[in-house]
C-alpha atoms as a PDB file:
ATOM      1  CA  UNK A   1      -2.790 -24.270 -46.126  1.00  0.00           C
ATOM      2  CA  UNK A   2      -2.802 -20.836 -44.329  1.00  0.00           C
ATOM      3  CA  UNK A   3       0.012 -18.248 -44.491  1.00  0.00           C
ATOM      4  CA  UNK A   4       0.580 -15.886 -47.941  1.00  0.00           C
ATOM      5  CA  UNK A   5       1.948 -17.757 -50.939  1.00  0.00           C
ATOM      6  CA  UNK A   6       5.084 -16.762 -52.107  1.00  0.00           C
ATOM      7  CA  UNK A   7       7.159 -17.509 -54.958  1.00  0.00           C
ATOM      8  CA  UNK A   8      10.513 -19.415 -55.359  1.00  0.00           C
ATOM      9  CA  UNK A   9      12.720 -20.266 -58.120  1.00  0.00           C
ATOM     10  CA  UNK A  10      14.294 -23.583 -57.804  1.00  0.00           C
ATOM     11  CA  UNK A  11      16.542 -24.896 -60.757  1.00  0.00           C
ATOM     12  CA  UNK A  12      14.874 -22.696 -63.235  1.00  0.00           C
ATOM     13  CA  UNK A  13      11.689 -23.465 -62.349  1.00  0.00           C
ATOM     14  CA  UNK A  14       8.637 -22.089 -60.431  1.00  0.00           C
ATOM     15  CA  UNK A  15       7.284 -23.193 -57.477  1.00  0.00           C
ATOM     16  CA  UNK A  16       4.545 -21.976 -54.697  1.00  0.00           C
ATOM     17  CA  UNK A  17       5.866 -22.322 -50.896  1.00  0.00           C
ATOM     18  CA  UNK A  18       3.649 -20.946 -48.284  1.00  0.00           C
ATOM     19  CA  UNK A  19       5.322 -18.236 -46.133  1.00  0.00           C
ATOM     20  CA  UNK A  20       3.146 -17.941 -42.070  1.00  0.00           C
ATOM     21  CA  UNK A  21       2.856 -14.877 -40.700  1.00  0.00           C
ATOM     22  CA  UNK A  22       3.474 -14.173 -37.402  1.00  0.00           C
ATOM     23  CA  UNK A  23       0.446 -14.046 -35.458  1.00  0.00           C
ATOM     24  CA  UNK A  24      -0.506 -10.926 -33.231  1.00  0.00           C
ATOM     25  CA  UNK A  25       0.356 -11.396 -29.471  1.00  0.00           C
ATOM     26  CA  UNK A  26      -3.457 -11.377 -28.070  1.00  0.00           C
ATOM     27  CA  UNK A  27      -3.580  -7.694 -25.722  1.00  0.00           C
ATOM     28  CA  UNK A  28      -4.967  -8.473 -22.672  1.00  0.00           C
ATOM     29  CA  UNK A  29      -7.793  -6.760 -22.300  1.00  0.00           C
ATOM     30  CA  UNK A  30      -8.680  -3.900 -19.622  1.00  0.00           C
ATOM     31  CA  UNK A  31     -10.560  -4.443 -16.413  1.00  0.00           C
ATOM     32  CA  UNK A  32     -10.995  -2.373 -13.583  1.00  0.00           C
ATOM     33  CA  UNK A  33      -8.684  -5.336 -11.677  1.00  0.00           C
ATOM     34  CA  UNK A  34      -6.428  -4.699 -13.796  1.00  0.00           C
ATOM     35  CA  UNK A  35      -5.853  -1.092 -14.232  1.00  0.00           C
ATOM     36  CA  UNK A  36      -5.690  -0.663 -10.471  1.00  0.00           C
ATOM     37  CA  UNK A  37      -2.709  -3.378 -10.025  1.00  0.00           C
ATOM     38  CA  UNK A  38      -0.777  -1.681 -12.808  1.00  0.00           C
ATOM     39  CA  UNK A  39      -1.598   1.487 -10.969  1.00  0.00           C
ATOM     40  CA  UNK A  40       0.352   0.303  -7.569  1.00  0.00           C
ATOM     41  CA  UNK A  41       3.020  -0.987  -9.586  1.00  0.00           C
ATOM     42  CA  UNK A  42       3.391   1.849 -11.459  1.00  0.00           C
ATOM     43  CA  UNK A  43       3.555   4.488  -8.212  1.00  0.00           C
ATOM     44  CA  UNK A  44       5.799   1.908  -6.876  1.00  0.00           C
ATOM     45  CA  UNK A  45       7.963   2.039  -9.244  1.00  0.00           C
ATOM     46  CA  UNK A  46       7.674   5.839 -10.292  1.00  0.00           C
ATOM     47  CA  UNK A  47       5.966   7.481  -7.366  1.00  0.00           C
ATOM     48  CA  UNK A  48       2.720   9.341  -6.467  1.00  0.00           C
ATOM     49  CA  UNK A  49       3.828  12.676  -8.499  1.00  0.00           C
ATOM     50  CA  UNK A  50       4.141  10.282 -11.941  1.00  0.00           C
ATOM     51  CA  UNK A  51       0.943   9.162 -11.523  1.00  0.00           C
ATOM     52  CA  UNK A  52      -1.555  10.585 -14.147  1.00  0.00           C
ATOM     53  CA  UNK A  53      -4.157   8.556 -16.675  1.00  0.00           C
ATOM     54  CA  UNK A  54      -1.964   9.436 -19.966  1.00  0.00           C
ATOM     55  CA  UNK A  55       0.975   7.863 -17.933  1.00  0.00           C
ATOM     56  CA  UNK A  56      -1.035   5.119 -16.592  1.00  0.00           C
ATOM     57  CA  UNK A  57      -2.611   4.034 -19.778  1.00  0.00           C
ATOM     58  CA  UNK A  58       0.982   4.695 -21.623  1.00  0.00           C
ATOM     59  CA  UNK A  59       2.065   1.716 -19.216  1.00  0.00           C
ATOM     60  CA  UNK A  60      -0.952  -0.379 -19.687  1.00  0.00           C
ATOM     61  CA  UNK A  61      -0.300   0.493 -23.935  1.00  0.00           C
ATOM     62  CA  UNK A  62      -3.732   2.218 -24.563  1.00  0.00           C
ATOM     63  CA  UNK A  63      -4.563   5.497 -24.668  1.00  0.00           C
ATOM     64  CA  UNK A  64      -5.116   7.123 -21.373  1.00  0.00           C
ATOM     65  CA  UNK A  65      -9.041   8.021 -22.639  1.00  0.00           C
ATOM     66  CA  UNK A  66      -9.188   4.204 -22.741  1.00  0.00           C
ATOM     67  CA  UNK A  67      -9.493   4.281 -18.910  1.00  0.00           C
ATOM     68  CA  UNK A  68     -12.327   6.160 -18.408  1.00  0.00           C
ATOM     69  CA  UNK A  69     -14.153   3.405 -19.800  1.00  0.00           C
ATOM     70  CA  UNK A  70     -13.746   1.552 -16.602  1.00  0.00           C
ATOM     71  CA  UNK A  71     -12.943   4.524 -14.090  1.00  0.00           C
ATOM     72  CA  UNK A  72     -14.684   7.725 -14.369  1.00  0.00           C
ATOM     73  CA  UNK A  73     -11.561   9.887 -13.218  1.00  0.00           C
ATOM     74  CA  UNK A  74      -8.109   9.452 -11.876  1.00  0.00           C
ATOM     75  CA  UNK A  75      -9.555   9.670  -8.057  1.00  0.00           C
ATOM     76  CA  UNK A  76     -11.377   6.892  -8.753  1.00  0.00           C
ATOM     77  CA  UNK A  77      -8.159   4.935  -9.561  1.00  0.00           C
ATOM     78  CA  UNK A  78      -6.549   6.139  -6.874  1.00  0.00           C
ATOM     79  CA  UNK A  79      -9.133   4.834  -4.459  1.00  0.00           C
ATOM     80  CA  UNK A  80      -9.208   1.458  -6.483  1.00  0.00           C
ATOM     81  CA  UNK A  81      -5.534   1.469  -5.371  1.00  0.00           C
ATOM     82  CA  UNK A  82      -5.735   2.433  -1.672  1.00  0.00           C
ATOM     83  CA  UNK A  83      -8.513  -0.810  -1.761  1.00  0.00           C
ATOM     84  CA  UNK A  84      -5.753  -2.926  -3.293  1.00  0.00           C
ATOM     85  CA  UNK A  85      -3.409  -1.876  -0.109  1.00  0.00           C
ATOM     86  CA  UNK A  86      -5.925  -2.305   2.487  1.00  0.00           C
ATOM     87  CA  UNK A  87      -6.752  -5.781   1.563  1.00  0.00           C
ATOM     88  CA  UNK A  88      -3.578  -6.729   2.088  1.00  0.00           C
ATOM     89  CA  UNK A  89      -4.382  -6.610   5.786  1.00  0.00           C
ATOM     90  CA  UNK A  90      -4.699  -9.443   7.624  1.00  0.00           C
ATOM     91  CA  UNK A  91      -7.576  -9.502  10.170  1.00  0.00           C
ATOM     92  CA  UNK A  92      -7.521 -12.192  12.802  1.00  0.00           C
ATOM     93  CA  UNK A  93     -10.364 -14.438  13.249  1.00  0.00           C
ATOM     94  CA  UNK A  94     -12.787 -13.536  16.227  1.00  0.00           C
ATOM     95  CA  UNK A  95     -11.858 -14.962  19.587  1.00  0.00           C
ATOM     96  CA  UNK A  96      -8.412 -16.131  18.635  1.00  0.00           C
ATOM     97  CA  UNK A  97      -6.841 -13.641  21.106  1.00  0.00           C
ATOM     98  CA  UNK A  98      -7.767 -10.495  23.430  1.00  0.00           C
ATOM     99  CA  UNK A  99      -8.654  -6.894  21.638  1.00  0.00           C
ATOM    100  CA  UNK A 100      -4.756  -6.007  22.639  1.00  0.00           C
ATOM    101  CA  UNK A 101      -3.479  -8.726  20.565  1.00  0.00           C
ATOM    102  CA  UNK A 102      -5.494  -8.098  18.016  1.00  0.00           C
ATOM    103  CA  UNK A 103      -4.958  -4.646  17.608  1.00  0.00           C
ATOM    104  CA  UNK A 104      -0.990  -5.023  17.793  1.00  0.00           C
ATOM    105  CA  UNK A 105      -0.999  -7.741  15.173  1.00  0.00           C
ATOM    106  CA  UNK A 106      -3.159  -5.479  12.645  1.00  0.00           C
ATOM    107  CA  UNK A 107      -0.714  -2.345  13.319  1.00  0.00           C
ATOM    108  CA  UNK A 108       2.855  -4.657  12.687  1.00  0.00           C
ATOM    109  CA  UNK A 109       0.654  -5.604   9.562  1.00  0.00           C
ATOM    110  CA  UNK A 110      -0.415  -2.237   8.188  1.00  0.00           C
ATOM    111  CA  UNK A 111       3.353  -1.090   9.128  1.00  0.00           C
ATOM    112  CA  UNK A 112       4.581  -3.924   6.996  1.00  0.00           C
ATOM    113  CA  UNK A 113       2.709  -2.791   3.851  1.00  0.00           C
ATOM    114  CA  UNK A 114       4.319   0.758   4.064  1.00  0.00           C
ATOM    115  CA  UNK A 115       7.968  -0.763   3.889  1.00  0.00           C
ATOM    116  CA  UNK A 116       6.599  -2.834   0.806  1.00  0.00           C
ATOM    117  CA  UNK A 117       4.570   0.146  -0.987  1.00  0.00           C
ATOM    118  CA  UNK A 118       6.622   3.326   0.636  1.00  0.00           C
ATOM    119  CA  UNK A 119       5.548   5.558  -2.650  1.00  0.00           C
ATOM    120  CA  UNK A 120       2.088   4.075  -2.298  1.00  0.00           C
ATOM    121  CA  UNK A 121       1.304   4.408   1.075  1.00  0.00           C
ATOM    122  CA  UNK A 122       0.172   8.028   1.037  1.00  0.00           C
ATOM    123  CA  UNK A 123      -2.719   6.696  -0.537  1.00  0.00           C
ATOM    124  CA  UNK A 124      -3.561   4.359   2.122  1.00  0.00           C
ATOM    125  CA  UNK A 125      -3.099   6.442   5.055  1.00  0.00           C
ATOM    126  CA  UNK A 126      -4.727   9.967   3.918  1.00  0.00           C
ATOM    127  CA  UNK A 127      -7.773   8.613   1.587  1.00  0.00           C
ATOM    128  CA  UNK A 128     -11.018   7.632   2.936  1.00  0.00           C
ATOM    129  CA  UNK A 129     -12.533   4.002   1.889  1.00  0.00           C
ATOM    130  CA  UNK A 130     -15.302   4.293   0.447  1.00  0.00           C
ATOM    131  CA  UNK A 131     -15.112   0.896  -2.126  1.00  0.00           C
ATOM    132  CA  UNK A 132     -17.492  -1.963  -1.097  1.00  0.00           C
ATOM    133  CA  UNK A 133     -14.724  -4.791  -0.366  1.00  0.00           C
ATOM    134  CA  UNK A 134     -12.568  -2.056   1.618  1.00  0.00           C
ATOM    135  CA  UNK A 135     -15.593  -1.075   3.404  1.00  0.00           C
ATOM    136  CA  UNK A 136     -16.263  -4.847   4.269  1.00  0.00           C
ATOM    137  CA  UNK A 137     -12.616  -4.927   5.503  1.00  0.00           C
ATOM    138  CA  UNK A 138     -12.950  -2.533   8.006  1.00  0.00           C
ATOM    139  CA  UNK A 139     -16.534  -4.150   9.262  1.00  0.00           C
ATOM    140  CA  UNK A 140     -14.536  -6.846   9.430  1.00  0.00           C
ATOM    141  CA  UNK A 141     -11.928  -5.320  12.357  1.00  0.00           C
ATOM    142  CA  UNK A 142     -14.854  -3.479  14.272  1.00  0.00           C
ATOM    143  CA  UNK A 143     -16.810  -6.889  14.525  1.00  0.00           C
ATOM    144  CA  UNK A 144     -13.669  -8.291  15.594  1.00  0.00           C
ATOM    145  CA  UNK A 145     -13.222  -6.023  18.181  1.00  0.00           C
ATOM    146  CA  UNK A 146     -16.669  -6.247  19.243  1.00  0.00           C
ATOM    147  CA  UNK A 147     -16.680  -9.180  19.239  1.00  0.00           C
ATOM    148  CA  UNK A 148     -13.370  -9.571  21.767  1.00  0.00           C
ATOM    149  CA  UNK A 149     -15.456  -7.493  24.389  1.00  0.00           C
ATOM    150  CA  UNK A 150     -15.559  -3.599  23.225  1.00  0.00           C
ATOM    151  CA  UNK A 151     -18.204  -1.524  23.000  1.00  0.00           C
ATOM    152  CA  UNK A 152     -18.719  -0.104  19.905  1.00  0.00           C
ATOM    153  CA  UNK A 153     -17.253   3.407  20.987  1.00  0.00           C
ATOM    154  CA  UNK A 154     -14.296   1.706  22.722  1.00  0.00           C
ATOM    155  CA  UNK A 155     -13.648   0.109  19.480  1.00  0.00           C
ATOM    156  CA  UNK A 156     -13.659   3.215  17.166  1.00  0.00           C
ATOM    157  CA  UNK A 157     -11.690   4.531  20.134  1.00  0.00           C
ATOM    158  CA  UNK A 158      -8.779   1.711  19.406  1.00  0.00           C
ATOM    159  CA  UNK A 159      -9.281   1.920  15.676  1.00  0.00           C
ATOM    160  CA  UNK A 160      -8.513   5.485  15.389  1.00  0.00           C
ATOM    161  CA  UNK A 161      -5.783   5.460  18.389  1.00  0.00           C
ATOM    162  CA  UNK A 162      -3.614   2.402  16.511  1.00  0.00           C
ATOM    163  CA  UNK A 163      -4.235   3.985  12.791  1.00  0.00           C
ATOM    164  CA  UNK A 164      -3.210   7.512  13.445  1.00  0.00           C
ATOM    165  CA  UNK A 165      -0.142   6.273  15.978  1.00  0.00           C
ATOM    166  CA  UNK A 166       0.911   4.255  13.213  1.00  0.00           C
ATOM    167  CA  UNK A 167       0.434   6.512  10.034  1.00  0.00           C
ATOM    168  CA  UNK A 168       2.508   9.183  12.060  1.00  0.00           C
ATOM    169  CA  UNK A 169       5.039   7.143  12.946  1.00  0.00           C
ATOM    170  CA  UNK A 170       5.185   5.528   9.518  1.00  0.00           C
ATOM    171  CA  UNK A 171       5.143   8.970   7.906  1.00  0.00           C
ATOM    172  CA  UNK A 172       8.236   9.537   9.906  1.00  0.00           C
ATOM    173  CA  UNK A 173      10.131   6.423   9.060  1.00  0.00           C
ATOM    174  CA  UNK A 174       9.334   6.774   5.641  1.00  0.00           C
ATOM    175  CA  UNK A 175      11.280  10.379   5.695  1.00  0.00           C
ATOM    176  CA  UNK A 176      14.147   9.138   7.685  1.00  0.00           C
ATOM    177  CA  UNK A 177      14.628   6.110   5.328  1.00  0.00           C
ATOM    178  CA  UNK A 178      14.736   8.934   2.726  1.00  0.00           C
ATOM    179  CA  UNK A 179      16.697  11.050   4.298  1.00  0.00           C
ATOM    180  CA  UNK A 180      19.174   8.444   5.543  1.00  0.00           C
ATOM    181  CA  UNK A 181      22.095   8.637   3.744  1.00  0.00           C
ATOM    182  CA  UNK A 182      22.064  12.214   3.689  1.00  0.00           C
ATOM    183  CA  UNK A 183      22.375  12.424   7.045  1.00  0.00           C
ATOM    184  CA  UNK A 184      25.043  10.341   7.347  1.00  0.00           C
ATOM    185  CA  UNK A 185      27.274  12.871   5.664  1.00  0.00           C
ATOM    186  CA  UNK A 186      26.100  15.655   7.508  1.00  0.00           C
ATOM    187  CA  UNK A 187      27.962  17.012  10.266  1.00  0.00           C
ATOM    188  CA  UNK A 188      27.233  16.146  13.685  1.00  0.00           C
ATOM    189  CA  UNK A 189      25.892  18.332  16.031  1.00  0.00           C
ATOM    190  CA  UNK A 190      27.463  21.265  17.564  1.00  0.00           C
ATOM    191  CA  UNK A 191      28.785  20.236  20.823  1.00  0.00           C
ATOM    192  CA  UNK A 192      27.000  23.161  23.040  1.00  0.00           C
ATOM    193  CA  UNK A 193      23.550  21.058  21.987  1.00  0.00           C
ATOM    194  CA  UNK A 194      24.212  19.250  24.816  1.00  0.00           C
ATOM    195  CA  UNK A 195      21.009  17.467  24.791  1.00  0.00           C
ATOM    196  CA  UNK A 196      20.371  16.928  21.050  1.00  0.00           C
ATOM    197  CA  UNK A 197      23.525  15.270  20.477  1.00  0.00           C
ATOM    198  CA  UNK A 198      22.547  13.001  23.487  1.00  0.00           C
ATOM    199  CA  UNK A 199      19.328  12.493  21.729  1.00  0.00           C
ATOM    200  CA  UNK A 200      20.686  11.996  18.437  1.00  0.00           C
ATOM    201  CA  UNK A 201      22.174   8.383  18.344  1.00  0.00           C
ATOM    202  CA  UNK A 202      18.567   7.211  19.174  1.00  0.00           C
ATOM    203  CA  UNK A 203      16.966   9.127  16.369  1.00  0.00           C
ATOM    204  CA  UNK A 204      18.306   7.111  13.729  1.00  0.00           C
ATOM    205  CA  UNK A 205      16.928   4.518  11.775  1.00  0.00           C
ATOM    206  CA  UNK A 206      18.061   1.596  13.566  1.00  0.00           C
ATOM    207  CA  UNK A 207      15.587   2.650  16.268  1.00  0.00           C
ATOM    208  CA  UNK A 208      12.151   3.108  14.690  1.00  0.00           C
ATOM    209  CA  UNK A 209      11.024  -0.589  15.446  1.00  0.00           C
ATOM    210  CA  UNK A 210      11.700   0.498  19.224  1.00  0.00           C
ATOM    211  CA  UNK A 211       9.618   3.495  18.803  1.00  0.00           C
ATOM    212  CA  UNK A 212       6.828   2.118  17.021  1.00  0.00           C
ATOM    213  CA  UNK A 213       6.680  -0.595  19.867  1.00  0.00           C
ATOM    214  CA  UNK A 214       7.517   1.724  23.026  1.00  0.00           C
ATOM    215  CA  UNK A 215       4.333   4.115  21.327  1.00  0.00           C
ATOM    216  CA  UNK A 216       2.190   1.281  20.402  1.00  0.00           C
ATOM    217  CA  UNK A 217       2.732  -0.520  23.574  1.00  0.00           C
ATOM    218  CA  UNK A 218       1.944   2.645  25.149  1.00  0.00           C
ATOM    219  CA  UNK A 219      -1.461   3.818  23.668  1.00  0.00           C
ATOM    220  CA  UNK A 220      -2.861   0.193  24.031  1.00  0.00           C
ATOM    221  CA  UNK A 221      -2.252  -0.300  27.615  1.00  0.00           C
ATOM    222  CA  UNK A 222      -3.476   3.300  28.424  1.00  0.00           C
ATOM    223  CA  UNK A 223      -6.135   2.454  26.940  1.00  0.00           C
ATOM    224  CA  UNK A 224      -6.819  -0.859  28.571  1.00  0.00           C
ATOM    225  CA  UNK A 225      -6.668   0.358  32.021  1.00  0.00           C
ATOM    226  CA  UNK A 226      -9.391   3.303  31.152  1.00  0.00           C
ATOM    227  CA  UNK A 227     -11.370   0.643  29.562  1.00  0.00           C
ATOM    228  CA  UNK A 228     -11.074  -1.580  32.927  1.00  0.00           C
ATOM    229  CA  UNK A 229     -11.869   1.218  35.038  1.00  0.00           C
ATOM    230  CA  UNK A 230     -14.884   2.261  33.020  1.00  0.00           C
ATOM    231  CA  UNK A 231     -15.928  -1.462  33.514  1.00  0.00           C
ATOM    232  CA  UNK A 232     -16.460  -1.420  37.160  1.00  0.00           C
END
């Protein structure tokens, strides 16, 4: 019989009754995996400035030293997280529609993960990839491309067009989404800035999916007629 043996007293007597102990919960133990998912959930949840390896590894219920056993600096999490973001974007199979298509499906998708990881998203739009299965991610979209009919330079030439339209724009959205209620109690605009207060219903919120398609829209076509024209 396990447990520690304890002693009772019935009806004058003395018995033995065995008492359990409650066994340990088993800690999960640490993994690179690991550490970077509680990583994005903690700057989701806390934000970009939180973020340090004491705070990290408070979180995770280990010391933050325990860390470096797996990451050899907070940068190196940080990157470990921006991987975790960028595989969260879909690539469409080669040939399953024209390089337009393509490329306007990928930037609704990257826009989507910055409206569900706004604190995180920093990370994925100012940080360079340089982990193996985010560098595999974006061979994937440049054989894609390539594959649709692009040369390679016309295809670096829609990659970077599409990622810094959208991390602009996103940067923007982000701020206004921040700044939103705050600017509904502002006052509005004085009346001799005639033009501004023309301007300023369409500023709002309630327009940035407009934008982001009006600019998008823009760039892609532009860049499909010089693409045409080069052709011939």
């Amino acid at each position: 019989m396990s447990g520690v043996l304890a002693i009772a007293r019935v009806r004058g007597s003395v018995s033995f009754v065995a008492s359990r102990k409650t066994p340990k919960k088993k800690r999960e133990p640490l993994n690179p995996d690991r550490i970077a998912h509680a990583a994005l959930a903690f700057i989701d949840e806390r934000g970009l400035d939180e973020m340090s390896v004491r705070n990290l590894g408070a979180s995770l219920g280990v010391e933050g030293m325990a860390l470096y056993k797996h990451f050899p600096s907070k940068e190196a999490i940080l990157d470990a997280v921006a991987e975790l973001l960028i595989l969260e974007l879909v690539v469409p199979a080669p040939g399953s529609e024209s390089w337009k298509a393509r490329a306007l499906r990928v930037a609704h998708d990257y826009r989507a993960i910055s409206r569900r990881h706004p604190r995180a998203f920093p990370l994925l739009a100012t940080r360079r990839f340089n982990t193996p299965r985010a560098l595999a991610l974006i061979d994937r979209i440049f054989f894609a491309l390539m594959a649709d009919g692009l040369t390679a330079q016309q295809a670096v030439q829609v990659y970077r067009g599409v990622a810094n339209w959208s991390n602009g724009t996103i940067f923007d959205e982000l701020t206004g989404f921040a700044a939103a209620e705050q600017a509904r109690t502002e006052s509005a605009v004085p009346r001799e800035l005639t033009a501004l207060a023309a301007a300023q219903p369409f500023l709002a919120i309630e327009h940035f999916d407009s934008v982001f398609e009006t600019g998008l829209d823009a760039l892609l076509t532009g860049l499909e007629l010089k693409f045409q024209k080069r052709s011939r």
